[in-house]
C-alpha atoms as a PDB file:
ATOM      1  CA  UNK A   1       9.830   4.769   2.093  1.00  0.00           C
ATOM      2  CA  UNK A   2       9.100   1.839   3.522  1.00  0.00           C
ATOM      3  CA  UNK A   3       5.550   0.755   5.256  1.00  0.00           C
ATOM      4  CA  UNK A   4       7.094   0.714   8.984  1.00  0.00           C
ATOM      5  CA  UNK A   5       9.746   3.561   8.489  1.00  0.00           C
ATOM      6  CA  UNK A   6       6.412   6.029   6.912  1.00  0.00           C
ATOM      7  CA  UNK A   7       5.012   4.896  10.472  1.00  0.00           C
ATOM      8  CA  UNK A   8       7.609   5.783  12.787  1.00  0.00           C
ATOM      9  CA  UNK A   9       8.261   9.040  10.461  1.00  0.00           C
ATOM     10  CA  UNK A  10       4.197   9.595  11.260  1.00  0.00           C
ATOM     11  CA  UNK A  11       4.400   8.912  14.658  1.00  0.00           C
ATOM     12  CA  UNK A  12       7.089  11.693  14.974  1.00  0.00           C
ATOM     13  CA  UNK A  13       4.787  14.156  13.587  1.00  0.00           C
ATOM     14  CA  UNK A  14       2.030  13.106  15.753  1.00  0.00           C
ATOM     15  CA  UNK A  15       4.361  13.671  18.729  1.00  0.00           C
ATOM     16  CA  UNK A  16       4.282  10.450  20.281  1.00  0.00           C
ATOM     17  CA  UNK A  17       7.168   9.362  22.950  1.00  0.00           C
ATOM     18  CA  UNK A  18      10.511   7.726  21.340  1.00  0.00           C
ATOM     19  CA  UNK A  19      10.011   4.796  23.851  1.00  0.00           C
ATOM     20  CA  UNK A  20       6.476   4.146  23.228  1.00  0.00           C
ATOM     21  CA  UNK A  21       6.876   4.255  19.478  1.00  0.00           C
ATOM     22  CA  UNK A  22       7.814   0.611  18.778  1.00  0.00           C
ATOM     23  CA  UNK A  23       5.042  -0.841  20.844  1.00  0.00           C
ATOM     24  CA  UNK A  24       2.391   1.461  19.057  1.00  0.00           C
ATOM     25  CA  UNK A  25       3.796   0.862  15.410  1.00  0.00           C
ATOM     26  CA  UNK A  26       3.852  -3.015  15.867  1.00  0.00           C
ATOM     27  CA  UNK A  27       0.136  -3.056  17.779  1.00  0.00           C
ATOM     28  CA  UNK A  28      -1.287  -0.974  14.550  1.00  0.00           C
ATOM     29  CA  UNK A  29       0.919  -3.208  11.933  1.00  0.00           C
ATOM     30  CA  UNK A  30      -0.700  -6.441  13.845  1.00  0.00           C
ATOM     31  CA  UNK A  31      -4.597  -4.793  14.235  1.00  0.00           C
ATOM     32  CA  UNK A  32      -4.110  -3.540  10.460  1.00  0.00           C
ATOM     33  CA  UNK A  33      -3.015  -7.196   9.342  1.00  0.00           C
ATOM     34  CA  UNK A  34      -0.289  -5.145   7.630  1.00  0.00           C
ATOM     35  CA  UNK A  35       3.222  -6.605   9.212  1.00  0.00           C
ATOM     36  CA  UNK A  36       4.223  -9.099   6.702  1.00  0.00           C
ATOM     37  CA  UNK A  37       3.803  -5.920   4.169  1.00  0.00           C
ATOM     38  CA  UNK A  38       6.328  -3.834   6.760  1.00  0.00           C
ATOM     39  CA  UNK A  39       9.451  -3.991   5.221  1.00  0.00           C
ATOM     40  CA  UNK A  40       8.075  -3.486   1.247  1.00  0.00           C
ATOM     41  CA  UNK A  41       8.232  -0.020  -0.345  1.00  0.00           C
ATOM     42  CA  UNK A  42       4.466   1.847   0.319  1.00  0.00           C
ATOM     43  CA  UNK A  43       4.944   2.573  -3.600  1.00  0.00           C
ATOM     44  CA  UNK A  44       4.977  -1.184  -4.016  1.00  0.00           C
ATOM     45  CA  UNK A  45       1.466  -2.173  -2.379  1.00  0.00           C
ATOM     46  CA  UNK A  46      -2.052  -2.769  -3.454  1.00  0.00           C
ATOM     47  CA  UNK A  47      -4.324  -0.064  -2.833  1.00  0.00           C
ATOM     48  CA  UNK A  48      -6.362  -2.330  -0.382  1.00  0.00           C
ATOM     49  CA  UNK A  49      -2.794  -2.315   1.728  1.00  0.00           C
ATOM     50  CA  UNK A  50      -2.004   1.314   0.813  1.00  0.00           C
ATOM     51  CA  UNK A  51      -5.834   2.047   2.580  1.00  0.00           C
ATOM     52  CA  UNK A  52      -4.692  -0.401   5.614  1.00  0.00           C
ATOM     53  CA  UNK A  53      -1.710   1.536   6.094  1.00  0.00           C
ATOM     54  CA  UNK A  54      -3.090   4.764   6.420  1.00  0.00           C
ATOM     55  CA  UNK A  55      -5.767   3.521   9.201  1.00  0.00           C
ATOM     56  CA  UNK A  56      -2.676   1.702  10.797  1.00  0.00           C
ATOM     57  CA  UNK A  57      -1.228   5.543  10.634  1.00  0.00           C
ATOM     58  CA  UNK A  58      -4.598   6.697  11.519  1.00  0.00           C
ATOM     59  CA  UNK A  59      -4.565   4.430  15.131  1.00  0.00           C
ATOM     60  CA  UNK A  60      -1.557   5.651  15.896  1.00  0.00           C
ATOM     61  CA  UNK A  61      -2.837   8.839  17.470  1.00  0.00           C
ATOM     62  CA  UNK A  62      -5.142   6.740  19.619  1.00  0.00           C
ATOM     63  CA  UNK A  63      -3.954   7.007  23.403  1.00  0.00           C
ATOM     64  CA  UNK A  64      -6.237   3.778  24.190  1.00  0.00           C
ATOM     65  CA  UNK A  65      -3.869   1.602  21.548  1.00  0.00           C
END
């Protein structure tokens, strides 16, 4: 799966509204410094981006974002 699909898949789970989705995802890929990583397989990354994923996943949840 890739880094910005696992996101929007997460976001799903987390119950957050279709239209706001995009707008979250890309504010947490941007804060994270993980969007030139977003199209690459999460199987593919460094552990130090694998970590910056999951708090971009992590500040997804967060209704101030």
């Amino acid at each position: 799966m890739r880094v910005e699909e696992y996101l929007d898949y997460r976001a799903k789970l987390k119950g957050i509204d279709r239209k706001d989705r995009p707008r979250r995802i890309a504010y947490c890929l941007e804060s994270c410094r993980v969007r030139e990583v977003g199209r690459r397989l999460l199987g593919t990354l460094s552990k130090g981006y694998r970590q910056r994923v999951g708090l971009a996943d992590a500040m997804l949840a967060d209704r101030q974002s």
